[in-house]
N, C-alpha and C. Protein backbone atom coordinates (compact mmCIF):
# COMPACT_ATOMS: atom_id res chain seq x y z
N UNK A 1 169.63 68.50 118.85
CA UNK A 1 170.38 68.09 120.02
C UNK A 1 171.63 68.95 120.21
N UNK A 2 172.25 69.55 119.26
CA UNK A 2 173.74 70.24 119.19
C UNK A 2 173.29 71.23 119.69
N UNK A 3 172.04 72.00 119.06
CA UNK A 3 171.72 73.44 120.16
C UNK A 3 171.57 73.26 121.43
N UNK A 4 170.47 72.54 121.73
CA UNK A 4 170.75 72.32 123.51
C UNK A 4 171.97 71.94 123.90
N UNK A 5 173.03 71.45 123.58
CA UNK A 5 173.89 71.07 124.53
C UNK A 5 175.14 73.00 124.19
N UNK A 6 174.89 72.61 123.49
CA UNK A 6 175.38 74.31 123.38
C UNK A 6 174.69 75.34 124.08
N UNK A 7 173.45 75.51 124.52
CA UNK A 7 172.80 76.11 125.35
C UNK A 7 173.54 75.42 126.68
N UNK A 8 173.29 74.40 126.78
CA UNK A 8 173.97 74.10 128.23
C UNK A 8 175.37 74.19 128.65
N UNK A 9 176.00 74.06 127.60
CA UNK A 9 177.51 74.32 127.71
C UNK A 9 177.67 75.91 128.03
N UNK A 10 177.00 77.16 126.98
CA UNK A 10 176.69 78.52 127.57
C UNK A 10 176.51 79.02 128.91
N UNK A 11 175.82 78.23 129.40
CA UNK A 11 175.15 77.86 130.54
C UNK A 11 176.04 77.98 131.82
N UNK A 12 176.41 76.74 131.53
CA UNK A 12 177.67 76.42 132.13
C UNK A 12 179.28 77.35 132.30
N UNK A 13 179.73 77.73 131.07
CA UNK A 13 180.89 78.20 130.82
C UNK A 13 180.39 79.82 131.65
N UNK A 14 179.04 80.45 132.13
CA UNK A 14 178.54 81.45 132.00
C UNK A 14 178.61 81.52 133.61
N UNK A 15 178.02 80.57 134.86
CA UNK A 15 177.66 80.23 136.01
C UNK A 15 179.11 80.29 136.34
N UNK A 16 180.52 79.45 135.75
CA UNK A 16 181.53 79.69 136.19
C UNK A 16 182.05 80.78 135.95
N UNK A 17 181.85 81.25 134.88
CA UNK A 17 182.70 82.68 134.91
C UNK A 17 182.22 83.52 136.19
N UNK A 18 180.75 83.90 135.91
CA UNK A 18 180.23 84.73 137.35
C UNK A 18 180.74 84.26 138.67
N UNK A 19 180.99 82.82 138.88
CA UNK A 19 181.67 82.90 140.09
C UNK A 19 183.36 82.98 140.64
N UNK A 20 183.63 82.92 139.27
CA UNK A 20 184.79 83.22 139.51
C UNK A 20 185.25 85.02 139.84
N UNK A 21 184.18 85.52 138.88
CA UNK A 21 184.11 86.61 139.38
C UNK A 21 183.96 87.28 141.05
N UNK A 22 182.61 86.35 141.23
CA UNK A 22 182.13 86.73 142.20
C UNK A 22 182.87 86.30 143.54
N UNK A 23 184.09 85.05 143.28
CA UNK A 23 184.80 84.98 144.42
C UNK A 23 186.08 86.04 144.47
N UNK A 24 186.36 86.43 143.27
CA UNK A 24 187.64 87.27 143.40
C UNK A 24 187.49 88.07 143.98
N UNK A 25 186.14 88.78 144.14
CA UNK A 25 185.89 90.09 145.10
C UNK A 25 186.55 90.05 146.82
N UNK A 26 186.72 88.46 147.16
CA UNK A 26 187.49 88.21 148.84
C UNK A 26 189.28 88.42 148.34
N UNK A 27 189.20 88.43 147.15
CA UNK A 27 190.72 88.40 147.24
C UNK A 27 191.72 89.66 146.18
N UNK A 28 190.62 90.83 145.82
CA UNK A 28 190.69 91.84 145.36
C UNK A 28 190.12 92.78 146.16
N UNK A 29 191.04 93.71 146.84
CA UNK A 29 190.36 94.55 147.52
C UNK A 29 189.28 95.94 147.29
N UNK A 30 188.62 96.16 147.56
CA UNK A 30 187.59 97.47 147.14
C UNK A 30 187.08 96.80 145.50
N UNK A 31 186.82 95.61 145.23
CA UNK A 31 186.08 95.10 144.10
C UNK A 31 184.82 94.41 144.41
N UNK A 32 184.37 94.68 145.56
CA UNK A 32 182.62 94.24 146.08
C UNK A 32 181.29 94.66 145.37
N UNK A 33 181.74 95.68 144.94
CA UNK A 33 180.82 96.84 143.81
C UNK A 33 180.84 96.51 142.15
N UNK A 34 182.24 96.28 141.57
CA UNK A 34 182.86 96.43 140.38
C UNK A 34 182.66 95.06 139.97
N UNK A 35 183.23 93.86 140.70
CA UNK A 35 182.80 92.39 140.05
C UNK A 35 181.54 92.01 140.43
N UNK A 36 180.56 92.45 140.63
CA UNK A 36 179.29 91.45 140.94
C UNK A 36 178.35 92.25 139.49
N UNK A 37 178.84 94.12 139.30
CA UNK A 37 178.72 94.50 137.89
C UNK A 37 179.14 93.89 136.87
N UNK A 38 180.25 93.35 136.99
CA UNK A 38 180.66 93.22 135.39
C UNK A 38 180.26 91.31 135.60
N UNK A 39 180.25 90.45 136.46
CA UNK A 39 179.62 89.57 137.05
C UNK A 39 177.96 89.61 135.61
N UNK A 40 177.55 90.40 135.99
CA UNK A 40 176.08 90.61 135.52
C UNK A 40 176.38 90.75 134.02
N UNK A 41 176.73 91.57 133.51
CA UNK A 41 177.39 91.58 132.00
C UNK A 41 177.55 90.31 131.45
N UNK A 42 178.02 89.18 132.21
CA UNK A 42 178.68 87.95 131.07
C UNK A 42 176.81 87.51 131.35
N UNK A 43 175.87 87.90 131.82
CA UNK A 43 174.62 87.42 131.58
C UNK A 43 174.14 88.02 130.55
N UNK A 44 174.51 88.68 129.63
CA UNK A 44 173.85 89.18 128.60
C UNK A 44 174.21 88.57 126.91
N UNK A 45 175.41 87.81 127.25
CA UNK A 45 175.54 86.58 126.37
C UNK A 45 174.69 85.38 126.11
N UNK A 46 174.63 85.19 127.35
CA UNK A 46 173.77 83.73 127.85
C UNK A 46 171.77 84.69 126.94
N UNK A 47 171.36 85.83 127.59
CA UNK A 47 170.08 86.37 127.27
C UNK A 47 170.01 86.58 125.49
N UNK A 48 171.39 86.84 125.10
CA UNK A 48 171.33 87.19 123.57
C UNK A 48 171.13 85.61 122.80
N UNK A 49 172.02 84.46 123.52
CA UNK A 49 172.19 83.40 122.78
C UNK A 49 171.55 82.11 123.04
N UNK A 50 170.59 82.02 124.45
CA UNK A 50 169.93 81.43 125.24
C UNK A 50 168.55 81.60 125.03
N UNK A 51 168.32 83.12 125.73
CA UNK A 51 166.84 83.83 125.86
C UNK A 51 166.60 84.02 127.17
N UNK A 52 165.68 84.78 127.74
CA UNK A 52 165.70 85.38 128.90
C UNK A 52 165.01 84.11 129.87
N UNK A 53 164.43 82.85 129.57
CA UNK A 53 164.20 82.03 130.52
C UNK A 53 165.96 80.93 131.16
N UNK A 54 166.91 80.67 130.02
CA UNK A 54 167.94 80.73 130.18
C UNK A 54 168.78 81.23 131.75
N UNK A 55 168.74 82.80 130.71
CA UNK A 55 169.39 83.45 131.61
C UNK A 55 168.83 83.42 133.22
N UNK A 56 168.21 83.62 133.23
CA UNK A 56 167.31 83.75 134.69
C UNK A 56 167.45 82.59 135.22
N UNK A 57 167.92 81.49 134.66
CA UNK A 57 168.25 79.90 135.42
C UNK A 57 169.88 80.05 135.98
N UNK A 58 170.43 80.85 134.82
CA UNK A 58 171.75 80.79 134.93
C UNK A 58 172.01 82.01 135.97
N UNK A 59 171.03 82.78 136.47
CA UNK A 59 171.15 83.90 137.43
C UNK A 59 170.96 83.39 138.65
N UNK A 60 169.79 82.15 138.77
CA UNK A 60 169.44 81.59 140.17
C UNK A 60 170.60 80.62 140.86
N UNK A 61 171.23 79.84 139.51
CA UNK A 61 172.37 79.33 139.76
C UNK A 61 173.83 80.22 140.39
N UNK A 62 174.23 80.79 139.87
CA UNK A 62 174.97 82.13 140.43
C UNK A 62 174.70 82.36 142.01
N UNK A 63 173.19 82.94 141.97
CA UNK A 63 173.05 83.60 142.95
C UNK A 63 172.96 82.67 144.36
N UNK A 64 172.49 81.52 144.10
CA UNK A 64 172.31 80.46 145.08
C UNK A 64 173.96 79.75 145.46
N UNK A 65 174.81 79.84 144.57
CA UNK A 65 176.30 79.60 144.86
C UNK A 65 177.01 80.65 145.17
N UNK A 66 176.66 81.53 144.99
CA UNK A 66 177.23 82.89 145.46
C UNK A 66 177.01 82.97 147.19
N UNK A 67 176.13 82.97 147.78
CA UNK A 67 175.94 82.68 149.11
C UNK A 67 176.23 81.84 149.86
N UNK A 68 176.82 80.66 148.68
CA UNK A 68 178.43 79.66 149.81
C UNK A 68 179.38 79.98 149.32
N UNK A 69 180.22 80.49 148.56
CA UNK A 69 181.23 80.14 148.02
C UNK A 69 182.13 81.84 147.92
N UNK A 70 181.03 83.00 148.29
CA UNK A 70 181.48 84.18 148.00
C UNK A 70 182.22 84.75 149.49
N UNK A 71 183.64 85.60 149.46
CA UNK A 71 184.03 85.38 150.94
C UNK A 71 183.19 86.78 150.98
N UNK A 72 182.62 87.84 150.47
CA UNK A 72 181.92 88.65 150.81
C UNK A 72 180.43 88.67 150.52
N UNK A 73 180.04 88.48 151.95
CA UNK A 73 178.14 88.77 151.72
C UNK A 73 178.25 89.78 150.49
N UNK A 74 178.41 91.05 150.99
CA UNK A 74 177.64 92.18 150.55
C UNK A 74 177.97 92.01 149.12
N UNK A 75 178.91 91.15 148.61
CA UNK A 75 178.87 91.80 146.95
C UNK A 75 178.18 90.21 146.67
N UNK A 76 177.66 89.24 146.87
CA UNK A 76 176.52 88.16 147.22
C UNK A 76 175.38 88.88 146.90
N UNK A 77 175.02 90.01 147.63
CA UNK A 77 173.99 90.12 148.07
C UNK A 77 173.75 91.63 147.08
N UNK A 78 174.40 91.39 146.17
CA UNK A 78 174.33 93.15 145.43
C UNK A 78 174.08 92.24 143.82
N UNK A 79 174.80 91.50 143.88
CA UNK A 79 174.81 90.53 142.76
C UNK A 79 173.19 90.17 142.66
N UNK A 80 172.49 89.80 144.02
CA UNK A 80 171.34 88.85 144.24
C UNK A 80 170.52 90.21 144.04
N UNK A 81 170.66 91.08 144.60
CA UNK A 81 169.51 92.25 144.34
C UNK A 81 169.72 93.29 143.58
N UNK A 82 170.45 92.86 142.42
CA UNK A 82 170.35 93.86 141.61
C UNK A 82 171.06 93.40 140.04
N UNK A 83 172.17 93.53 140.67
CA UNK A 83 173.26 93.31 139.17
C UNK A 83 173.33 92.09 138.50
N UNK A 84 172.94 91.12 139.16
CA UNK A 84 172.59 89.75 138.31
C UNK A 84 171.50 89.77 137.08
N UNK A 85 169.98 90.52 137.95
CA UNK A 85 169.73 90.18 136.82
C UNK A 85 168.95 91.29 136.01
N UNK A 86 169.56 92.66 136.60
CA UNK A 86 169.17 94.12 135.37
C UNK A 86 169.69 93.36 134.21
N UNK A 87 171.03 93.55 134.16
CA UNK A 87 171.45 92.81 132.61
C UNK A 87 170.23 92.34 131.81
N UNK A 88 169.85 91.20 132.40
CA UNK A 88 168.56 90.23 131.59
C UNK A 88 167.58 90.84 131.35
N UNK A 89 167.15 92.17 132.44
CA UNK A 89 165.40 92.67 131.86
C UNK A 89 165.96 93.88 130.95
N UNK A 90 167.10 94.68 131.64
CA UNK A 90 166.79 96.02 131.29
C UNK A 90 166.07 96.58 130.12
N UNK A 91 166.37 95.47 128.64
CA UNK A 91 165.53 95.50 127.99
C UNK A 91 164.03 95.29 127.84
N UNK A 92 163.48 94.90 128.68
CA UNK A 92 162.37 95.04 129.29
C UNK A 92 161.73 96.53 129.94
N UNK A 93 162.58 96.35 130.57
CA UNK A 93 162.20 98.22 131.31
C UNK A 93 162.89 98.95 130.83
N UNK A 94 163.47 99.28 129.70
CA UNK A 94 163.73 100.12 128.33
C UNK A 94 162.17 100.26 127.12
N UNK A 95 161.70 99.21 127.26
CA UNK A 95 160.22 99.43 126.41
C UNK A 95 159.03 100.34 126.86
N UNK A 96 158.99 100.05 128.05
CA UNK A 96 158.48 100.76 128.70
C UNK A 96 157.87 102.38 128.31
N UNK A 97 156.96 102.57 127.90
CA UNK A 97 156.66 104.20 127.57
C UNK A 97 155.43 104.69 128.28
N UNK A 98 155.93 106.15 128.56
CA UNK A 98 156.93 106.57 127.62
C UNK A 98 158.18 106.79 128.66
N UNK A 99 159.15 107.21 127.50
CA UNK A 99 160.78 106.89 128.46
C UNK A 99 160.72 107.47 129.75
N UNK A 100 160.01 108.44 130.59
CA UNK A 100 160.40 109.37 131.43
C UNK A 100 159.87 108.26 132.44
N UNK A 101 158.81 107.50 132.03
CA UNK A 101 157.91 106.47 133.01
C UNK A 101 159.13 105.17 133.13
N UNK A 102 159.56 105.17 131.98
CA UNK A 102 161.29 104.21 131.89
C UNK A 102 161.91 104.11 133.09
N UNK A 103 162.23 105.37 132.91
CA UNK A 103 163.58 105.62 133.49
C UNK A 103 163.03 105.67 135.22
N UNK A 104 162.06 105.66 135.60
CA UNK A 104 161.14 106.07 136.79
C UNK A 104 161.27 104.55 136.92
N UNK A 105 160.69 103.73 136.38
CA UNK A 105 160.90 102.31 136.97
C UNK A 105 162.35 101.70 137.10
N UNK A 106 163.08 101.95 136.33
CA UNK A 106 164.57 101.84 136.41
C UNK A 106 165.21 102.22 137.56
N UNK A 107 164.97 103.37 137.81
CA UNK A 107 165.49 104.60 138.49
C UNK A 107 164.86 103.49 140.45
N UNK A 108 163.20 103.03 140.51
CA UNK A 108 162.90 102.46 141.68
C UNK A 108 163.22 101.75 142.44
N UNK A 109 163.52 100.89 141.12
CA UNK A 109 164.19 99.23 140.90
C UNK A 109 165.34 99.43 141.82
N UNK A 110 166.40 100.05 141.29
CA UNK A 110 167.47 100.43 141.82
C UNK A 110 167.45 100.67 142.84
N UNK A 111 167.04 101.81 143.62
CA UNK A 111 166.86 102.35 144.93
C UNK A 111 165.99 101.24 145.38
N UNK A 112 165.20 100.44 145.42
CA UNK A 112 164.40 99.53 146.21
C UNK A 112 165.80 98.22 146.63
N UNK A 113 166.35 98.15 145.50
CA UNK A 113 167.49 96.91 145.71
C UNK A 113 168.11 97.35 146.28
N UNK A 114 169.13 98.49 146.28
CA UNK A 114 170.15 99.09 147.24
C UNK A 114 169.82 98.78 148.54
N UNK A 115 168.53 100.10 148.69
CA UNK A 115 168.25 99.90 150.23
C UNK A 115 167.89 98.41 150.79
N UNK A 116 166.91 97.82 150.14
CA UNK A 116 166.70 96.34 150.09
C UNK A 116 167.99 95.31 150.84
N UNK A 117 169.04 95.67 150.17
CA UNK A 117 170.36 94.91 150.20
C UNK A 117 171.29 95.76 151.00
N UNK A 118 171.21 96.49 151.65
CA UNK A 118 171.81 97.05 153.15
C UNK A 118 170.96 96.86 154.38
N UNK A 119 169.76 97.02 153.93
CA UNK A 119 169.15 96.49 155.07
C UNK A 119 169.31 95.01 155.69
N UNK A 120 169.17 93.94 154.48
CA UNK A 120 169.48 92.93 154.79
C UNK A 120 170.87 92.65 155.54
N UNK A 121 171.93 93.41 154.54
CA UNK A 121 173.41 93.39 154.89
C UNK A 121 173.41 93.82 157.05
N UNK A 122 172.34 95.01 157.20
CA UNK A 122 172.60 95.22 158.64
C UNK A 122 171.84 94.49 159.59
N UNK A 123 170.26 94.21 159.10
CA UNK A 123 169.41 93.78 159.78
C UNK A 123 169.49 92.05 160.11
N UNK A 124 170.07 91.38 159.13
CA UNK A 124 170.42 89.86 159.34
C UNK A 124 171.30 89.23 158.75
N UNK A 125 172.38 89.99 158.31
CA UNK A 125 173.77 89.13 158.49
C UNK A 125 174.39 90.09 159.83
N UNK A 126 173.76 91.17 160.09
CA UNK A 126 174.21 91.61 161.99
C UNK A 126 175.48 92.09 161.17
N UNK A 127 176.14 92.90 160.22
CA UNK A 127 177.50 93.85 159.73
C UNK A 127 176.75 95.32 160.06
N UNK A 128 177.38 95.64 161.13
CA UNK A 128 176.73 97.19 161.86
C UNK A 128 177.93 97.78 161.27
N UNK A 129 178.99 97.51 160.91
CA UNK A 129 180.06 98.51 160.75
C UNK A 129 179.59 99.19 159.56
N UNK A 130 178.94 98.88 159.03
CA UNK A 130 178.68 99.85 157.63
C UNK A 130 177.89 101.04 157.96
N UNK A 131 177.10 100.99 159.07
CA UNK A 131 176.54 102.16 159.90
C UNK A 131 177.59 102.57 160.67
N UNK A 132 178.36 102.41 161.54
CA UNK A 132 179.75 102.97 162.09
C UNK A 132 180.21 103.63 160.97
N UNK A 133 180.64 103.50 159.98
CA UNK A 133 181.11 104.15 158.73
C UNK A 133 180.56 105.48 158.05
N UNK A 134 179.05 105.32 157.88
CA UNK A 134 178.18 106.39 157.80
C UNK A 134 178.20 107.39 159.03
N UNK A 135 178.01 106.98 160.35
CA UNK A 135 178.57 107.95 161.22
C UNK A 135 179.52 108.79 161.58
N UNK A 136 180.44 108.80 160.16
CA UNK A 136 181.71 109.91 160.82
C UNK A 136 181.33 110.82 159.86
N UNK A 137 180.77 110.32 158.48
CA UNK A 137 180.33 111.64 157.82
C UNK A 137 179.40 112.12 158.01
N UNK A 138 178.59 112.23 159.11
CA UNK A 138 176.94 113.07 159.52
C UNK A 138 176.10 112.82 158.97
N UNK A 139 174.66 113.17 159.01
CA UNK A 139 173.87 112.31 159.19
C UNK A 139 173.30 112.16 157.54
N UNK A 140 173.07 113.41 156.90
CA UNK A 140 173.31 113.18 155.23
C UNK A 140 174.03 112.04 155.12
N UNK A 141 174.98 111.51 155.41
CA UNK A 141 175.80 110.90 154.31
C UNK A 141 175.29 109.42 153.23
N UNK A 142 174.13 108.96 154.39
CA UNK A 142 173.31 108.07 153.57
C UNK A 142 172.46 108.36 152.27
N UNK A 143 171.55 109.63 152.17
CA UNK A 143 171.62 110.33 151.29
C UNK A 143 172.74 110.74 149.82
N UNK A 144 173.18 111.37 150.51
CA UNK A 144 174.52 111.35 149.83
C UNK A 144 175.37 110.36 148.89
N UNK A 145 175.47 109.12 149.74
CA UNK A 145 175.65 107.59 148.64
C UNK A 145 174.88 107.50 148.05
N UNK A 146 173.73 107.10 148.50
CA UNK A 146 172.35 106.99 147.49
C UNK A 146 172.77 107.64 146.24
N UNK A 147 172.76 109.21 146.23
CA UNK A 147 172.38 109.67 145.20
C UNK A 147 173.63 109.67 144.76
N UNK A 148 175.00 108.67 145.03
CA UNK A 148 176.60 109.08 144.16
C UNK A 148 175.92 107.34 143.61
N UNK A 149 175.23 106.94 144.15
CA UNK A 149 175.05 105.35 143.75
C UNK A 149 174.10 105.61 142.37
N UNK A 150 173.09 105.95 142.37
CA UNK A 150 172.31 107.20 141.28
C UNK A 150 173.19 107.30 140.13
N UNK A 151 173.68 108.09 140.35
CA UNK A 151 175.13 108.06 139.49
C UNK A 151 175.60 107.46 138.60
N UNK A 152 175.91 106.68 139.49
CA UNK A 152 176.56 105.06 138.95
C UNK A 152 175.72 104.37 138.58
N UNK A 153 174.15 104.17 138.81
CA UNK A 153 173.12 103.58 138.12
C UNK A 153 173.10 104.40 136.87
N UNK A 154 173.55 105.42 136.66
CA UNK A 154 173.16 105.54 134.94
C UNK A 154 174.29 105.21 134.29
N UNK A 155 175.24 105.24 134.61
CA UNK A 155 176.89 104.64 133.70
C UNK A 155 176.10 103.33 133.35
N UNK A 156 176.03 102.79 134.48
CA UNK A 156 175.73 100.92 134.44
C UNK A 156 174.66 100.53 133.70
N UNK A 157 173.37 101.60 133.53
CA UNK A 157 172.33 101.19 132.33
C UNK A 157 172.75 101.84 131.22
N UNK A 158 173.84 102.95 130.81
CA UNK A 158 174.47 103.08 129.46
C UNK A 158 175.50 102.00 129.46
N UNK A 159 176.41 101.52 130.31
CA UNK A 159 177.00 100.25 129.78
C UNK A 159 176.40 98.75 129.29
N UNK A 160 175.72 98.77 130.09
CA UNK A 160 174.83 97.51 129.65
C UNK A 160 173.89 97.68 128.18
N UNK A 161 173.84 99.11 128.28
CA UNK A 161 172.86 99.02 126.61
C UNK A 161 173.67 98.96 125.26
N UNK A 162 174.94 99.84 125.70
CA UNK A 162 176.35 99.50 124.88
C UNK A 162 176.65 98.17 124.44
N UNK A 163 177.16 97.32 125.72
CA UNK A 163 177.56 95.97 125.77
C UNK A 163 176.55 94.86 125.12
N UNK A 164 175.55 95.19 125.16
CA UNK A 164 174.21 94.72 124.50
C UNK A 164 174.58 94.69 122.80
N UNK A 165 174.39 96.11 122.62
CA UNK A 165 174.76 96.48 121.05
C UNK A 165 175.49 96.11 120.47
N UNK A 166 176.84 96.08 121.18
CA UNK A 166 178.34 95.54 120.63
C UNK A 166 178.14 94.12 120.89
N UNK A 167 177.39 93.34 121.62
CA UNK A 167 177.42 92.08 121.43
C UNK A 167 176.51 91.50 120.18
N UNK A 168 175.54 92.54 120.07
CA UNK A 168 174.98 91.86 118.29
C UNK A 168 175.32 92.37 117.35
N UNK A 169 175.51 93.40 117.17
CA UNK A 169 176.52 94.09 116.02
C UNK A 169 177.31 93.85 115.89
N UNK A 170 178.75 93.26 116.77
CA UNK A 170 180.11 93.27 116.20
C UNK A 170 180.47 91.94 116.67
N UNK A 171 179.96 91.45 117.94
CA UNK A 171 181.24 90.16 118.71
C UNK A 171 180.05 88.61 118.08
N UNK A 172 178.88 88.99 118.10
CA UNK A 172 178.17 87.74 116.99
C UNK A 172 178.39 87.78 115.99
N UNK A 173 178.25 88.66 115.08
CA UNK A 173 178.19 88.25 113.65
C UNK A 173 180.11 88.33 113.46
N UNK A 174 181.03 89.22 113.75
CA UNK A 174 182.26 89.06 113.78
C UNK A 174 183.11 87.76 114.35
N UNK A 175 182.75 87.40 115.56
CA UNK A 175 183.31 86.43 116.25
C UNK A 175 182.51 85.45 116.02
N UNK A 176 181.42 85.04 116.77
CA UNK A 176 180.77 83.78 116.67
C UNK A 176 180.44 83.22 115.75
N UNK A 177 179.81 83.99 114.81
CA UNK A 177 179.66 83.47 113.45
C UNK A 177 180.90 82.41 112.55
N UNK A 178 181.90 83.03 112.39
CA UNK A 178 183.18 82.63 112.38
C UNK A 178 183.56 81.02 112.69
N UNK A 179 182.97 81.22 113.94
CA UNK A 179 183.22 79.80 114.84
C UNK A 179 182.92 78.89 114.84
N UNK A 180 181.76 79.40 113.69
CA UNK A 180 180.58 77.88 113.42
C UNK A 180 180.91 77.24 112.15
């Protein structure tokens, strides 16, 4: 009985953090990108100490309160198609072989959610200004993000494999252990 309620308390302490995250983004400016990432990170506690059916409850929760409570769609909706719940598989599509076929599904994933989640962002929440925006830098410039977003998809699957590591190597057996 003490583990489940400790699973649920995880649970719990895990759904609020992400939204606290995920609301600060209306009241931190240019953090629409940066908290719905690191947002996704406190899910890899919940996947290490839970398990990946857990986490994925504690992602639907998030993501379903995130769409009332967040003053910005788009980092809602980046959270919902993407960064919520890489955290939870990536280890999943890290097994994957061989790596080049990895990184190819990784690499899809990504670009399918991006575009996925601007389209939505223009096609039915009706925010055209993000196309006004792309129009002053010519017609590349969608391209162009993409592949600076690329980018930033590989920092974010070396941070997450980091943050992974350092959470069973050093902050469980150092910290948590401790606690018990």
């Amino acid at each position: 009985m003490q583990k489940k309620s400790q699973q649920v308390a995880l649970g719990g302490i895990a759904t609020a953090s992400c939204i606290v995250l995920m609301f600060a983004t209306g009241m931190i400016p240019f953090s629409y990108y940066a908290l719905p990432a690191l947002a996704g990170l406190v899910l890899i506690a919940v996947r290490e100490e839970n398990g990946l059916s857990t986490a994925l409850i504690v992602f639907a929760a998030v993501s379903l309160l995130s769409v009332f409570v967040v003053p910005i769609k788009e980092a809602a909706l980046l959270f919902i198609a993407f960064f919520g719940y890489y955290p939870i598989l990536q280890e999943t599509f890290r097994r994957i072989r061989p790596p080049v076929l990895s990184w190819a599904v990784r690499f899809a994933i990504f670009n399918a959610a991006v575009v996925a989640a601007y389209w939505v962002i223009v096609h039915v929440f009706g925010i055209t200004e993000i196309l006004e925006e792309f129009g002053s830098f010519g017609q590349y410039s969608v391209l162009v993000l993409l592949g600076l977003a690329n980018i930033f998809f590989v920092v974010y699957d070396g941070a997450v494999k980091n943050i992974t590591l350092a959470y069973r190597n050093w902050f469980r057996p150092k910290i948590l252990r401790k606690a018990h």
